[in-house]
Protein backbone atom coordinates (compact mmCIF):
# COMPACT_ATOMS: atom_id res chain seq x y z
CA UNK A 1 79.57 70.37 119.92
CA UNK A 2 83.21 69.80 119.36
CA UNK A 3 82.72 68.46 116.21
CA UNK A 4 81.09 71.27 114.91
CA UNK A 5 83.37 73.53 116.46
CA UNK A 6 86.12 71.83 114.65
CA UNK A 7 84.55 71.90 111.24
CA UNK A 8 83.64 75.68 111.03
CA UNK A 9 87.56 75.98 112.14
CA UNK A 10 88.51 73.93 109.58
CA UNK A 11 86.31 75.84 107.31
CA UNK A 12 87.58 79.31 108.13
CA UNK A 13 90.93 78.24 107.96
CA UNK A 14 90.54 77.00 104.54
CA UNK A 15 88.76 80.34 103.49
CA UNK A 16 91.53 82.23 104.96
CA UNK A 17 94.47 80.11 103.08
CA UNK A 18 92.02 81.15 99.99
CA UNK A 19 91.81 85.08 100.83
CA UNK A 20 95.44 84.89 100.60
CA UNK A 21 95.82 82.88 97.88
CA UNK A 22 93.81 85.67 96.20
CA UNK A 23 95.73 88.40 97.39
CA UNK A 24 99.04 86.75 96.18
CA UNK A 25 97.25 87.02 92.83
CA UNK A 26 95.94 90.01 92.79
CA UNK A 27 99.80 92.12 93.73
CA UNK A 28 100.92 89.50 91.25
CA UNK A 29 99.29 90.73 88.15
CA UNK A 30 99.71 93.98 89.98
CA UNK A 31 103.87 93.49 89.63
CA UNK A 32 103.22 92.47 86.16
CA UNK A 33 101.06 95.43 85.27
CA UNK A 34 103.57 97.78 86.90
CA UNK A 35 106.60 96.35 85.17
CA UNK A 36 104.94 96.10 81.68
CA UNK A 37 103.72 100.06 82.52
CA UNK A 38 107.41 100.76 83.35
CA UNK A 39 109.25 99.05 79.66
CA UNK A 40 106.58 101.18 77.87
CA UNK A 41 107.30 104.70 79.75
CA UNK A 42 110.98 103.15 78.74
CA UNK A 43 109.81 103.40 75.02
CA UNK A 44 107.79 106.56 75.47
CA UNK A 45 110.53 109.75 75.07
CA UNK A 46 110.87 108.44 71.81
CA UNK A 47 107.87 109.08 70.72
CA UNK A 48 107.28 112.21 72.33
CA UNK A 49 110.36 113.85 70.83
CA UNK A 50 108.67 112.94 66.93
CA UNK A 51 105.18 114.29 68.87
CA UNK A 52 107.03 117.17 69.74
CA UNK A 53 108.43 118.20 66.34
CA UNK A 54 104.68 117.81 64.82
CA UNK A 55 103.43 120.44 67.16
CA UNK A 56 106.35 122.93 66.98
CA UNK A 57 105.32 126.41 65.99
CA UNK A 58 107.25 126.41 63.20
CA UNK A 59 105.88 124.60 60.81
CA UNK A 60 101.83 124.91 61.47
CA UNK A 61 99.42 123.02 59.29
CA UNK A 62 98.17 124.20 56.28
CA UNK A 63 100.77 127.06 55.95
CA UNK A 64 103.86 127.06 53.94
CA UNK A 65 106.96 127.15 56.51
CA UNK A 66 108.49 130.36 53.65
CA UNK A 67 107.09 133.57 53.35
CA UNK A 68 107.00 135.32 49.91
């Protein structure tokens, strides 16, 4: 009886060290994700300034910008 006792604890202590192994992974790529997330919101005012030009009211598409 000991001897199976001691191989289903070695067994769930094994599956536990994996859990966490996974885990570690897991908020790893989560860091990763995040901080690649973060350098693109970085890059992102940029592009929303041209956006915002495109969409002003004062030049609308399809209409000359002068009246005559």
């Amino acid at each position: 009886m000991r001897r199976i006792m001691a191989m289903a604890d070695r067994a769930a202590l094994l599956s536990f060290r994996g859990l966490v192994a996974l885990n570690l992974l897991f908020f790893f790529c989560f860091l990763l994700v995040a901080l690649i997330a973060a350098r693109t919101v970085d890059a992102a005012p940029q592009v929303a300034q041209a956006a915002d030009h495109v969409l002003s009211p004062v030049a609308t598409q399809g209409e000359p910008t002068r009246k005559e």
